[in-house]
N, C-alpha and C. Protein backbone atom coordinates (compact mmCIF):
# COMPACT_ATOMS: atom_id res chain seq x y z
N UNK A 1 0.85 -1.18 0.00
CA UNK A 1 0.00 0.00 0.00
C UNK A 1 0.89 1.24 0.00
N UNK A 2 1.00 2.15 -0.97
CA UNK A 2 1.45 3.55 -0.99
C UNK A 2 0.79 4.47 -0.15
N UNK A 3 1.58 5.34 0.24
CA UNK A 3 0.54 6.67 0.53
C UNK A 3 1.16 8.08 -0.18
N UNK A 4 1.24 9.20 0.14
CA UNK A 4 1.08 9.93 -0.53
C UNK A 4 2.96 10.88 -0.47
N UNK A 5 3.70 10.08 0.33
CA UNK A 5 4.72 10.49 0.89
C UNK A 5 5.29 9.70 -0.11
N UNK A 6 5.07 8.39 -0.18
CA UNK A 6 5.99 7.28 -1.35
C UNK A 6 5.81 7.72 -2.53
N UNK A 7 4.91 8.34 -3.06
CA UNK A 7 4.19 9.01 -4.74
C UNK A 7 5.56 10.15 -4.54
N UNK A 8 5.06 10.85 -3.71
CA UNK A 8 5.89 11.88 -3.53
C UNK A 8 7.41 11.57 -3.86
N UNK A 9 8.05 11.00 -3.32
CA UNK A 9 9.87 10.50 -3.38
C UNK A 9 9.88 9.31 -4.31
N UNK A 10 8.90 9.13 -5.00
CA UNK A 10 9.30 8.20 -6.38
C UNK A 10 8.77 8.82 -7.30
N UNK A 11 8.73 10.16 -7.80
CA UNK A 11 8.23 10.81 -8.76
C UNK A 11 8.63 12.35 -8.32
N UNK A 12 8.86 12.75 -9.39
CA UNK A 12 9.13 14.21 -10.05
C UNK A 12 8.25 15.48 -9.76
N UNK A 13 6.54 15.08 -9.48
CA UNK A 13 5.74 16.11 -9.78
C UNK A 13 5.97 16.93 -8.92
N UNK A 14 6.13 18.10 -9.19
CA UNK A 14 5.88 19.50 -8.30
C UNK A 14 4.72 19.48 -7.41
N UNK A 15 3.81 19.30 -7.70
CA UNK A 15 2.15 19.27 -7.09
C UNK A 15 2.49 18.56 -5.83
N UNK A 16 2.54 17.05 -6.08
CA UNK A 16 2.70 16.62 -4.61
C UNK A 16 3.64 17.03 -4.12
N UNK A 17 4.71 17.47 -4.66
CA UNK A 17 5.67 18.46 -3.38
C UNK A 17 5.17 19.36 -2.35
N UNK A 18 4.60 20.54 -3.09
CA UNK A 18 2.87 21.25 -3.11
C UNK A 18 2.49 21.17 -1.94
N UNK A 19 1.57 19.55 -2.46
CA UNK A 19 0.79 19.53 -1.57
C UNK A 19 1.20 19.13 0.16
N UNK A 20 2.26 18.42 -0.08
CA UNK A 20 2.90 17.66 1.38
C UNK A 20 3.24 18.77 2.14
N UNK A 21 3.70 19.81 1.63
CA UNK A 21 4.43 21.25 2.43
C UNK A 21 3.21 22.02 2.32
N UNK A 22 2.22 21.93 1.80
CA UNK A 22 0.73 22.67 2.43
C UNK A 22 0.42 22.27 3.70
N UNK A 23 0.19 20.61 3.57
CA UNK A 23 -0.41 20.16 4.95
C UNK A 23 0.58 19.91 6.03
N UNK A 24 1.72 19.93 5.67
CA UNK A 24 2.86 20.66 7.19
C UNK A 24 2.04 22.27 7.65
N UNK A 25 2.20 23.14 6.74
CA UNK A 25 1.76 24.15 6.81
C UNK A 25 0.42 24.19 7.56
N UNK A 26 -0.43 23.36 7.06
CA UNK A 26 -1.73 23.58 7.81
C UNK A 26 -1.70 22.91 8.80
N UNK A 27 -1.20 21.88 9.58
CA UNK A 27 -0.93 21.54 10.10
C UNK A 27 -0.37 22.60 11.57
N UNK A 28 0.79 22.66 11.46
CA UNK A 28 1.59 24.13 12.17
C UNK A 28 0.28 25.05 12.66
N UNK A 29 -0.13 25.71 10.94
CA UNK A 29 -0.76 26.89 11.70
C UNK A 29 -2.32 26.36 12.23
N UNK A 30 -2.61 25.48 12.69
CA UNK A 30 -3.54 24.92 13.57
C UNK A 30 -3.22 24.84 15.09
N UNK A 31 -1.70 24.82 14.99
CA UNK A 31 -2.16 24.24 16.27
C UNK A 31 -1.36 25.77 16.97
N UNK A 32 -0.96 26.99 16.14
CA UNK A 32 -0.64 28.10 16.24
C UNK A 32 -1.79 29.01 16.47
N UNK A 33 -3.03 28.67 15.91
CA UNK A 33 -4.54 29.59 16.31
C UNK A 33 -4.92 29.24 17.71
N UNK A 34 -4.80 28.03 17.58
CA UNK A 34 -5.38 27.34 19.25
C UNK A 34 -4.35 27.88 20.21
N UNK A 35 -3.21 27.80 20.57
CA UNK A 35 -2.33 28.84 20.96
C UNK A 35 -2.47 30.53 21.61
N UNK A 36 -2.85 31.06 19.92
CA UNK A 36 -3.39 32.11 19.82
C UNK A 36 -4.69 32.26 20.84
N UNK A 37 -6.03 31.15 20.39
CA UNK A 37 -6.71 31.30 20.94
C UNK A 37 -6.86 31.44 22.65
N UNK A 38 -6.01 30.20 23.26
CA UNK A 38 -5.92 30.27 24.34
C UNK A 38 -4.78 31.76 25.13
N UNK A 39 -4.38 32.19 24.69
CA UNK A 39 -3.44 33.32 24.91
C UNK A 39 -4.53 34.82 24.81
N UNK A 40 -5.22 34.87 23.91
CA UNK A 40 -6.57 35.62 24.00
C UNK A 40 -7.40 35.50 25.35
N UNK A 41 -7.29 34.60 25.72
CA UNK A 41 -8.08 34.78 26.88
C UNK A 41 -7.46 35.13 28.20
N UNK A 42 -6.05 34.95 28.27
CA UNK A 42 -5.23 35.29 29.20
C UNK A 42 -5.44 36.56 29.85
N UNK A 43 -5.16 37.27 29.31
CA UNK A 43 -6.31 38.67 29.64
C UNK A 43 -6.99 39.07 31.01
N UNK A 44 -8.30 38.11 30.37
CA UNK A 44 -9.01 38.17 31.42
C UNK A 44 -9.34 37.07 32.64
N UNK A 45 -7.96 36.33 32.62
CA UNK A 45 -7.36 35.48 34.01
C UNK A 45 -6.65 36.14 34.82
N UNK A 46 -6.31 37.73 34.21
CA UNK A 46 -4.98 38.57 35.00
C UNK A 46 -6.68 39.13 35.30
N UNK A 47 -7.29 39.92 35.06
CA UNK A 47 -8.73 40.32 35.20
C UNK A 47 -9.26 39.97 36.84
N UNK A 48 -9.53 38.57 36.50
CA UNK A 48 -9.54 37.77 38.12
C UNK A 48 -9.18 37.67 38.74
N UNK A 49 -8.29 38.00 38.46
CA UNK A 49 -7.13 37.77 39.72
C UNK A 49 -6.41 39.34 40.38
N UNK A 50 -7.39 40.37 39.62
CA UNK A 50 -6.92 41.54 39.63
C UNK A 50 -5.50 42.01 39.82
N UNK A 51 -5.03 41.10 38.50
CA UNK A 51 -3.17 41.67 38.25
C UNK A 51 -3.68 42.36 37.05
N UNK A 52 -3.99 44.16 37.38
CA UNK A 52 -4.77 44.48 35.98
C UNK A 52 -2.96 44.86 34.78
N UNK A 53 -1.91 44.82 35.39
CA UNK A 53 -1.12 45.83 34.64
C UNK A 53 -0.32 44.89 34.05
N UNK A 54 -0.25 43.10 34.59
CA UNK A 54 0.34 42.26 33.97
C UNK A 54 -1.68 41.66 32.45
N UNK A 55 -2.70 42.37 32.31
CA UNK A 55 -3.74 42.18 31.98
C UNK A 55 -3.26 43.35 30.82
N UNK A 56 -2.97 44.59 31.30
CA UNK A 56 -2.89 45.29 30.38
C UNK A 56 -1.41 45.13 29.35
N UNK A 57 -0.59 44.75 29.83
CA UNK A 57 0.83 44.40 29.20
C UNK A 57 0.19 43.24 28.24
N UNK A 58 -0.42 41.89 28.59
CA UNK A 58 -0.78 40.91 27.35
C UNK A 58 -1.40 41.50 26.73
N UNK A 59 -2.73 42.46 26.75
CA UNK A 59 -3.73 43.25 26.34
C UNK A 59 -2.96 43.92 24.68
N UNK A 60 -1.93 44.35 25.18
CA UNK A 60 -1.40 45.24 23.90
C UNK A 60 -0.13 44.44 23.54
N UNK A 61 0.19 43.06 23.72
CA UNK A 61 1.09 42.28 23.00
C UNK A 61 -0.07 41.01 22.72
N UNK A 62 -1.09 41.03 22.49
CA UNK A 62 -2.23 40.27 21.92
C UNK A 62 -2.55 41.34 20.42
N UNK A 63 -2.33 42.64 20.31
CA UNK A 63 -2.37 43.40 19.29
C UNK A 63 -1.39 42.90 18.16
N UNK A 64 -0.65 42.94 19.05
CA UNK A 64 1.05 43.11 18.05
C UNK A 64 0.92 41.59 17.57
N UNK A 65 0.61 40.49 17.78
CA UNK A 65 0.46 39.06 18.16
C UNK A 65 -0.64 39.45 16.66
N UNK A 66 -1.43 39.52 16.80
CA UNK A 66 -2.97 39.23 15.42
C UNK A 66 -1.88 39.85 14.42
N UNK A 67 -1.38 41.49 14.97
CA UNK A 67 -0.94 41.88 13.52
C UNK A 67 0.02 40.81 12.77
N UNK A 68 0.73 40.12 13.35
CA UNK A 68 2.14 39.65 12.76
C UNK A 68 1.72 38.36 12.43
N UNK A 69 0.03 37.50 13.07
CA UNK A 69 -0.57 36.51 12.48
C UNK A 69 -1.00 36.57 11.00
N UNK A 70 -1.59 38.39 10.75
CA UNK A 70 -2.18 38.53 9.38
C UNK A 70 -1.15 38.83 8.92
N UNK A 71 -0.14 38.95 9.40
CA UNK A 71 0.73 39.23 8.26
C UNK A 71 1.79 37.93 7.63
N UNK A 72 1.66 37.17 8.39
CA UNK A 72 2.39 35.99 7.56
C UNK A 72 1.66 35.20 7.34
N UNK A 73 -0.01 35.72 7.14
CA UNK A 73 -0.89 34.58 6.22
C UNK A 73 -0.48 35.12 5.02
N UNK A 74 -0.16 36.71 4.40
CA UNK A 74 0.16 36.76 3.43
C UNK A 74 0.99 36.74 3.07
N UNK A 75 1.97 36.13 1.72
CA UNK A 75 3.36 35.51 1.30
C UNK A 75 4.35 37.18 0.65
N UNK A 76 3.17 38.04 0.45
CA UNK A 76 3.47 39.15 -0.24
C UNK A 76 4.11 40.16 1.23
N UNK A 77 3.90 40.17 2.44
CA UNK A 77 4.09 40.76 3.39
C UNK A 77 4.73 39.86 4.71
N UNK A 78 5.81 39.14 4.04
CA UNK A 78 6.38 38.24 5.44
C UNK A 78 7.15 39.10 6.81
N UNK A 79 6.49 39.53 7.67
CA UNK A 79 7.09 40.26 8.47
C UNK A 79 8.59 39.65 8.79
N UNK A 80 9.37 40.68 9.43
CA UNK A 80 11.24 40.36 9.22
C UNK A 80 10.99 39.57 11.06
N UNK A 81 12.04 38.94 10.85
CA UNK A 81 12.57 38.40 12.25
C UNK A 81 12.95 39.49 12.98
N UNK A 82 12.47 38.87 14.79
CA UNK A 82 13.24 39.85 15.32
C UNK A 82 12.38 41.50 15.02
N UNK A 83 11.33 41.17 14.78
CA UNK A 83 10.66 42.64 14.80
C UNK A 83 9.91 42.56 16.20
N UNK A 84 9.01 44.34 16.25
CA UNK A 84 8.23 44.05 16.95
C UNK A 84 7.26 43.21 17.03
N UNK A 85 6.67 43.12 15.97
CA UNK A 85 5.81 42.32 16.06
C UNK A 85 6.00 40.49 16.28
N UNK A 86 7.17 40.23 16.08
CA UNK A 86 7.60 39.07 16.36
C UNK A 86 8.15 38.80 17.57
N UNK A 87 8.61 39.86 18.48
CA UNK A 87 8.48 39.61 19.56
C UNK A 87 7.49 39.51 20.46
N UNK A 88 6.14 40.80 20.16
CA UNK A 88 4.92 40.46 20.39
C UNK A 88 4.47 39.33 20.48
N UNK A 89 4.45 39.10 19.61
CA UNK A 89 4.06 37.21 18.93
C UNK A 89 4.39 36.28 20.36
N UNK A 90 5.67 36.14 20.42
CA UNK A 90 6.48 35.27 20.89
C UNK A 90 5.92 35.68 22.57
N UNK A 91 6.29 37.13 22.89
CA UNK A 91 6.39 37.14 24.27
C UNK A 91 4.98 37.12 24.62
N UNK A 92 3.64 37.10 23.71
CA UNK A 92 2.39 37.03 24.51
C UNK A 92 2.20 35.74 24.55
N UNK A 93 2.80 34.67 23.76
CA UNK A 93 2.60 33.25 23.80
C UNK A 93 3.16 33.01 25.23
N UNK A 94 4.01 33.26 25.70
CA UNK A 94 4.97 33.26 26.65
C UNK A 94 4.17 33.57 28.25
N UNK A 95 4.00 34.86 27.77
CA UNK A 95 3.09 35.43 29.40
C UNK A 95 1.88 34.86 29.57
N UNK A 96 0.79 34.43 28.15
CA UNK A 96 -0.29 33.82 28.45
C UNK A 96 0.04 31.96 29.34
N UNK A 97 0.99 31.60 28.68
CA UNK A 97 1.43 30.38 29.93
C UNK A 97 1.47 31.42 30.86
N UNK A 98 2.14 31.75 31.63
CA UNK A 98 2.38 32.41 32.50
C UNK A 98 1.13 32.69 33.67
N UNK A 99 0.35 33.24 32.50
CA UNK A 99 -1.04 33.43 33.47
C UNK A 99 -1.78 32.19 33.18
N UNK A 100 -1.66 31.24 32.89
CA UNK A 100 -2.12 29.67 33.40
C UNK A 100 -1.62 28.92 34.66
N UNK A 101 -0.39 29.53 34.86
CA UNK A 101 0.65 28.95 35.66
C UNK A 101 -0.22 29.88 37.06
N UNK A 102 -0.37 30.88 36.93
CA UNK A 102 -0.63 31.60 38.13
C UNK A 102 -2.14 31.84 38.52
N UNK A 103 -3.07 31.72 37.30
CA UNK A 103 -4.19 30.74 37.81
C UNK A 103 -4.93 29.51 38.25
N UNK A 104 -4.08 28.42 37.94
CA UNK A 104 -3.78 27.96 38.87
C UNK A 104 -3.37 27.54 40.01
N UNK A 105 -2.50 28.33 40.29
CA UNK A 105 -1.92 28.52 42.00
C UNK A 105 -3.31 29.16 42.35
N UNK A 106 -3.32 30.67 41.76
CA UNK A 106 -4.71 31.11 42.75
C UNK A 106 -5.77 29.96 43.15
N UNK A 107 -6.18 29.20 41.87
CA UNK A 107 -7.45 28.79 42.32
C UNK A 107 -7.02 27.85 43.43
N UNK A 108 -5.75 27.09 43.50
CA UNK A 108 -5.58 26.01 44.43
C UNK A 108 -5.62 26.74 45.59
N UNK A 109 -5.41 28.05 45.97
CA UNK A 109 -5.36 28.62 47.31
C UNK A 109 -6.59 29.05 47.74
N UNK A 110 -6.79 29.43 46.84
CA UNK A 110 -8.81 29.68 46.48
C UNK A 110 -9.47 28.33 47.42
N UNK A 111 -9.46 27.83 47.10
CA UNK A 111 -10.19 26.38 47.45
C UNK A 111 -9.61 26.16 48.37
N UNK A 112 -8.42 25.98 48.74
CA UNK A 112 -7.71 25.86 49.85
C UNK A 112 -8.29 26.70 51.54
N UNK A 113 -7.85 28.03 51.25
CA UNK A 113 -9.00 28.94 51.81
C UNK A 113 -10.40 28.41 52.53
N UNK A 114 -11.51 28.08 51.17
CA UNK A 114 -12.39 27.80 51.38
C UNK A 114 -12.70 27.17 52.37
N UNK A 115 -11.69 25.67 52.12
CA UNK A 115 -12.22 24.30 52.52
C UNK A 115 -11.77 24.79 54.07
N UNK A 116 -10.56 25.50 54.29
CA UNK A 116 -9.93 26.08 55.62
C UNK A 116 -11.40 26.49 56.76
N UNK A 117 -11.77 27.76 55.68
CA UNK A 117 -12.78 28.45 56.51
C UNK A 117 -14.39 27.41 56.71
N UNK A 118 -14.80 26.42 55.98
CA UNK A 118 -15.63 25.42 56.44
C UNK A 118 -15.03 24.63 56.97
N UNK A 119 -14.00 24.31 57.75
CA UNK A 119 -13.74 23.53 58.84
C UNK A 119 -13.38 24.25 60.05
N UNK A 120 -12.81 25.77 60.39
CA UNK A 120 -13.60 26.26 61.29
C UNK A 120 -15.18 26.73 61.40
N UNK A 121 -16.00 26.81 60.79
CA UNK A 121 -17.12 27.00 61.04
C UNK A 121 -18.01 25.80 61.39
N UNK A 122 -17.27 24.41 61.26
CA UNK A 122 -17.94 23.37 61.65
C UNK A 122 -17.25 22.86 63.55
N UNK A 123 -15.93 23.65 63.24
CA UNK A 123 -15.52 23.53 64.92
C UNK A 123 -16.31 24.57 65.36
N UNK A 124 -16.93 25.99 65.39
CA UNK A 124 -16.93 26.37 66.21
C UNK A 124 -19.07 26.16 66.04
N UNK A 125 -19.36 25.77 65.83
CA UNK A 125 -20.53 24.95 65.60
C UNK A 125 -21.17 24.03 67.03
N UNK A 126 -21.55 24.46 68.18
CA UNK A 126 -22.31 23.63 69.47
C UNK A 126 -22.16 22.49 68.92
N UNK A 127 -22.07 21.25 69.30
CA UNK A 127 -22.38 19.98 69.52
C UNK A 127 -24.04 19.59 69.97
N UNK A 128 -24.76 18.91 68.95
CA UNK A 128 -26.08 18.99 69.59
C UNK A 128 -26.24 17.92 70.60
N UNK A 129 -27.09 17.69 71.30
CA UNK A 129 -27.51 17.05 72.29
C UNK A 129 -28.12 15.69 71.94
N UNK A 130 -28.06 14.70 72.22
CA UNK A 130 -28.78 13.29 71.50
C UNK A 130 -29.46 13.17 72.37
């Protein structure tokens, strides 16, 4: 059984060259939106947690981040390395981990807290009478 990789390296055609370095390509930039996507929301995890100025710092490297996405969908406008906008790129990918990393701690202390303050309210709770 062939597949489309063996056509490919036993034949000449340009096309399936083409096509194999499309679906790397689409490939990549899939799992670069989801990325994107989850880094978009980072935002408003600094929001909750009222870290508004590490909220406003992703806020305007989520800008720079879309611009330098639309710009290397197009082949006519490949933004240069090492720009702003490629650091944008890079460093909001970066801080949005960041604020995963630290919403999670909150919530574990969050809950932590919680469970704290319903177990004094069950000590200081009378003992009823049988």
């Amino acid at each position: 059984m062939t597949n489309l990789r063996t056509i490919c390296y036993n034949s000449n055609n340009k096309d399936i060259h083409k096509a194999i370095k499309f679906e790397r390509t689409v490939i990549v930039m899939d799992m670069a939106i989801i990325f994107m996507i989850v880094a978009t929301i980072a935002p408003f995890l600094y929001i909750h947690m009222k870290k508004y100025i590490w909220a406003v710092v992703q806020g305007i490297l989520l800008i720079g981040m879309w611009i330098y996405f639309a710009q290397s969908l197009n082949p006519a406008t490949t933004p240069a390395n090492f720009s702003i906008q490629w650091f944008a790129f890079y460093l909001c990918l970066v801080i949005s981990e960041i604020a995963y990393v630290m919403f999670a701690i909150y919530l574990a202390k969050k809950i932590q807290l919680e469970l704290r303050e319903k177990a004094t309210e069950k000590d200081d709770q009378p003992v009823s009478d049988l």
